[in-house]
N, C-alpha and C. Protein backbone atom coordinates (compact mmCIF):
# COMPACT_ATOMS: atom_id res chain seq x y z
N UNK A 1 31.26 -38.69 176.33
CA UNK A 1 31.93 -37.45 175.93
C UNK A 1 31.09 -36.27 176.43
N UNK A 2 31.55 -35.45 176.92
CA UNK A 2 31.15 -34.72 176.92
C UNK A 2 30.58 -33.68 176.33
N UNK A 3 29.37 -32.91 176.28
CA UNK A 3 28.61 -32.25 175.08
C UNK A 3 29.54 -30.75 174.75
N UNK A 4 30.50 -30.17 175.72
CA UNK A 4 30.68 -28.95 175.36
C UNK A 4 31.89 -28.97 174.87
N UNK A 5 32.64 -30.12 174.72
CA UNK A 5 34.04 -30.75 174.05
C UNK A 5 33.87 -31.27 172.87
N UNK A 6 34.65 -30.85 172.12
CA UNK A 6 34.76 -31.56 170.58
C UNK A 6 35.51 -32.51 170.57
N UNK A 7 35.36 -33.42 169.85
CA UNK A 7 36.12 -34.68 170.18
C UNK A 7 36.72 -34.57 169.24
N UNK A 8 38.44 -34.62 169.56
CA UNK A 8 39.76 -34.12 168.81
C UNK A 8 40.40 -35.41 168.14
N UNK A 9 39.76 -36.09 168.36
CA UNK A 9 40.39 -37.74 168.09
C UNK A 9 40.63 -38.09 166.51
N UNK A 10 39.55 -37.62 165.97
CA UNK A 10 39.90 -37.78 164.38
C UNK A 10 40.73 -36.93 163.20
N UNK A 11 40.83 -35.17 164.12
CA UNK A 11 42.34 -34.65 163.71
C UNK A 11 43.34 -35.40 162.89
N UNK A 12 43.43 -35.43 161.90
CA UNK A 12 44.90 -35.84 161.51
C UNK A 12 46.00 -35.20 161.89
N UNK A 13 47.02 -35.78 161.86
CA UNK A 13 48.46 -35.86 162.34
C UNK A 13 48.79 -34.14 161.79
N UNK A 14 49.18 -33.76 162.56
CA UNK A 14 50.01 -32.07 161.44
C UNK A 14 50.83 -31.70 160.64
N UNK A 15 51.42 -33.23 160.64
CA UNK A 15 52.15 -33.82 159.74
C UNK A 15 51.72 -33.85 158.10
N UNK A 16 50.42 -34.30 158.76
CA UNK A 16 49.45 -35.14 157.28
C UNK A 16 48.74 -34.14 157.27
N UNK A 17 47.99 -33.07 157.63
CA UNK A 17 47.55 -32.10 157.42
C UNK A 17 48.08 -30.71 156.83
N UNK A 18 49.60 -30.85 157.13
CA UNK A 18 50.37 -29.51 156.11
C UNK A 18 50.32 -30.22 154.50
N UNK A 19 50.73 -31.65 154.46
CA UNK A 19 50.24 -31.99 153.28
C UNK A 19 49.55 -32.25 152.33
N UNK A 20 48.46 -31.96 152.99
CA UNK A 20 46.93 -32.06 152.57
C UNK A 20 46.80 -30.30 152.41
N UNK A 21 47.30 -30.00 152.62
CA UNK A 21 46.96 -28.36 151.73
C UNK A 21 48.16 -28.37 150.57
N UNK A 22 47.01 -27.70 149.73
CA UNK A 22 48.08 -27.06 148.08
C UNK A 22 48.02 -25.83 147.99
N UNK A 23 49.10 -25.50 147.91
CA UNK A 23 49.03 -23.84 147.49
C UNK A 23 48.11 -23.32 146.35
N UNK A 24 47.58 -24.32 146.03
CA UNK A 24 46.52 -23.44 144.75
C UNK A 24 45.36 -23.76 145.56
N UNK A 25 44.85 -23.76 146.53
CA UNK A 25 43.82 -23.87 147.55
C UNK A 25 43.40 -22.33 147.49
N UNK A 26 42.41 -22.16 148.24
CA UNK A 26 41.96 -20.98 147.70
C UNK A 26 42.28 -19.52 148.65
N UNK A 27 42.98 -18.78 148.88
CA UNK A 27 43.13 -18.34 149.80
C UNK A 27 42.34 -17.27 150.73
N UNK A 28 40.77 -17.47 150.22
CA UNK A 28 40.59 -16.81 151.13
C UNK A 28 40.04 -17.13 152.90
N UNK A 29 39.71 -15.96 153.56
CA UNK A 29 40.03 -16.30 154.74
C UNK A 29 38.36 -15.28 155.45
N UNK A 30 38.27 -15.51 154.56
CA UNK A 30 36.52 -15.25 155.26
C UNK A 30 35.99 -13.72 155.66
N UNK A 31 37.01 -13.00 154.76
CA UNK A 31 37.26 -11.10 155.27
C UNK A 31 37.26 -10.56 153.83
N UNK A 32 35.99 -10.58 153.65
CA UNK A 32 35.79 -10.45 151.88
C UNK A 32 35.52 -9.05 152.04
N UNK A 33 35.96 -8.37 151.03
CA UNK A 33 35.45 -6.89 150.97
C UNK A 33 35.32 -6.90 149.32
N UNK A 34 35.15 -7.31 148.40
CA UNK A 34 34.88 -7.32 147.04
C UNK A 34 34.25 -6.45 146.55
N UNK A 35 32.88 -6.29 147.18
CA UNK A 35 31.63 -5.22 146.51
C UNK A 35 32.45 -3.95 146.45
N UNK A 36 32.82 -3.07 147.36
CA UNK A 36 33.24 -1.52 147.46
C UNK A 36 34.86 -1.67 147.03
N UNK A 37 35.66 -2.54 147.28
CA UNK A 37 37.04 -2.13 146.93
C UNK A 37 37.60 -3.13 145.97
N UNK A 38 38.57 -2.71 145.61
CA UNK A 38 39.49 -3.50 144.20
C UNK A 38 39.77 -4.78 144.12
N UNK A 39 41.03 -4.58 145.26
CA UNK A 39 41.06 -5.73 146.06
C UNK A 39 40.30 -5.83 147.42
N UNK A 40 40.59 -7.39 147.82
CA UNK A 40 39.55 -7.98 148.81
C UNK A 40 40.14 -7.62 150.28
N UNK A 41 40.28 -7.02 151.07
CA UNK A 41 41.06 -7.02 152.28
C UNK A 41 41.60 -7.67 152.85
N UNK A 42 40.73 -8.98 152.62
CA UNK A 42 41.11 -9.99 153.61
C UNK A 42 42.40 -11.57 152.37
N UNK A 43 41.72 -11.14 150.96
CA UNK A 43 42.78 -12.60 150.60
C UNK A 43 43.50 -12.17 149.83
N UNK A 44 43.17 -10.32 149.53
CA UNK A 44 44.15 -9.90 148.55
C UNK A 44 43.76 -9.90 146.61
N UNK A 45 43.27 -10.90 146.71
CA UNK A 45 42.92 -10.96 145.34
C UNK A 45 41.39 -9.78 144.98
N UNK A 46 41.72 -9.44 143.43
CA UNK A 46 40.61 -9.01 142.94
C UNK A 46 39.65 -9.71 142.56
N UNK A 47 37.84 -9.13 142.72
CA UNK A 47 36.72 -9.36 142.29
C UNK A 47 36.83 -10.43 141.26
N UNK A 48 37.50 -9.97 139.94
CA UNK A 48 37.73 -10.77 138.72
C UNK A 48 38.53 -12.56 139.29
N UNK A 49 39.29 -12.13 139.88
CA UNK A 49 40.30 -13.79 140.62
C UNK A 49 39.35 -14.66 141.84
N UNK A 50 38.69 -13.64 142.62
CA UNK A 50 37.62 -14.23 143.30
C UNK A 50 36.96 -15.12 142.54
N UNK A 51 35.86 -14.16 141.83
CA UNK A 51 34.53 -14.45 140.84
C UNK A 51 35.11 -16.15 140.13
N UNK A 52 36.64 -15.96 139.45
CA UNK A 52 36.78 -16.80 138.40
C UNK A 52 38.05 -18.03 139.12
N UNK A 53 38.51 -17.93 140.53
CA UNK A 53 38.88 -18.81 140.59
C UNK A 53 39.29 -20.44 140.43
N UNK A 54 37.70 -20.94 140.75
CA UNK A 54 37.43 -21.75 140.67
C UNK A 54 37.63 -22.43 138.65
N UNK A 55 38.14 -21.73 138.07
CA UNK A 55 37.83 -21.60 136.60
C UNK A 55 39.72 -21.59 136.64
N UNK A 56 40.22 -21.13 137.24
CA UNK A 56 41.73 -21.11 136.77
C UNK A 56 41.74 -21.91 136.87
N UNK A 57 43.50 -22.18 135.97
CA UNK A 57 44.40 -22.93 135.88
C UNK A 57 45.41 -23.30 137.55
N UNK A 58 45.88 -24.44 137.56
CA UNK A 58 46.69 -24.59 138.52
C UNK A 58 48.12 -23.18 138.87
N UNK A 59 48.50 -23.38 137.66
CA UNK A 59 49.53 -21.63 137.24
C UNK A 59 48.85 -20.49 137.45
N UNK A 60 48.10 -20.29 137.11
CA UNK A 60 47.29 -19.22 137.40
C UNK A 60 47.01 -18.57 138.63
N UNK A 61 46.37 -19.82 139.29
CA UNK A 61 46.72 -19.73 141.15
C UNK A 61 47.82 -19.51 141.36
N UNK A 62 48.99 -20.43 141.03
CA UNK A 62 49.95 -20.26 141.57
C UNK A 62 50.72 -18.87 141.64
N UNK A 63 50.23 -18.15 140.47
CA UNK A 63 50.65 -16.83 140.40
C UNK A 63 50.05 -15.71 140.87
N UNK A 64 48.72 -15.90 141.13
CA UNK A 64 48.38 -15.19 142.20
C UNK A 64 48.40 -15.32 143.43
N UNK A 65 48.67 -16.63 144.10
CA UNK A 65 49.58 -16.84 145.63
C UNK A 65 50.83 -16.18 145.56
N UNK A 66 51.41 -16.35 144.88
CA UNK A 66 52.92 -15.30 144.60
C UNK A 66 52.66 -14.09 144.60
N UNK A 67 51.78 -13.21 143.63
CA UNK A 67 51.35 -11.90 144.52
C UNK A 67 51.08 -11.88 145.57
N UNK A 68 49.97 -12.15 146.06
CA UNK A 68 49.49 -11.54 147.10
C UNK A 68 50.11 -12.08 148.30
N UNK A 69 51.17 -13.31 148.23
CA UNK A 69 52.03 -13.18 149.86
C UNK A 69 53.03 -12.09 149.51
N UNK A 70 53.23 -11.67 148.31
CA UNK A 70 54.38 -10.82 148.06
C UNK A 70 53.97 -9.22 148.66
N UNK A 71 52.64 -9.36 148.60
CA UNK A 71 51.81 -8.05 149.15
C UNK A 71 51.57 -8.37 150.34
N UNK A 72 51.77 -9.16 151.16
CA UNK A 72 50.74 -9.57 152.47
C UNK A 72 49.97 -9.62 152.85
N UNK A 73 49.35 -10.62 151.85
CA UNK A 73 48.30 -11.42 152.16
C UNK A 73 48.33 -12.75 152.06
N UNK A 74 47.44 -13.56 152.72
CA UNK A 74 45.85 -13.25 153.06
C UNK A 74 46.06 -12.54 154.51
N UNK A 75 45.05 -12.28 154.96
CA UNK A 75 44.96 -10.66 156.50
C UNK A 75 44.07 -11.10 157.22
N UNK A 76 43.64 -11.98 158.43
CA UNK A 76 42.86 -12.02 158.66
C UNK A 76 42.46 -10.80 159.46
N UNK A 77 43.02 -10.11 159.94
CA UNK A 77 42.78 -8.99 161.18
C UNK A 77 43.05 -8.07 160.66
N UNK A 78 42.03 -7.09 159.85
CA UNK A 78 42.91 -5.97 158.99
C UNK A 78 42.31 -4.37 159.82
């Protein structure tokens, strides 16, 4: 193999990979702005939903994925 190629072989199917995500996954997208503003720029959610995600409920997520695509987000390019 070659060293400057990633070897794509173990990829799952895209099939099996849309299913392997849950919408209560976490949405952010690596464009955090938390410290200075309300919300985050990049996933939409506030400091407080950031900070305590990991602590919600499955509903809980789910209701804040419902905002914030309702707002448009997550952003990667803002």
């Amino acid at each position: 193999m070659n060293r400057y190629f990633a070897d794509l072989s173990e990829l799952p199917d895209p099939e099996d990979a849309q299913r392997a995500f849950k919408a209560t996954d976490s949405p952010c997208v690596a464009v955090c702005s938390t410290l200075f503003d309300d919300i985050c720029r990049g996933c939409g959610r506030t400091a407080m939903e950031v900070a305590n995600w990991v602590f919600m409920s499955e509903e809980e997520k789910r209701d804040v994925w419902v905002r914030i695509k309702a707002q448009g987000y997550p952003r990667r390019n803002n």
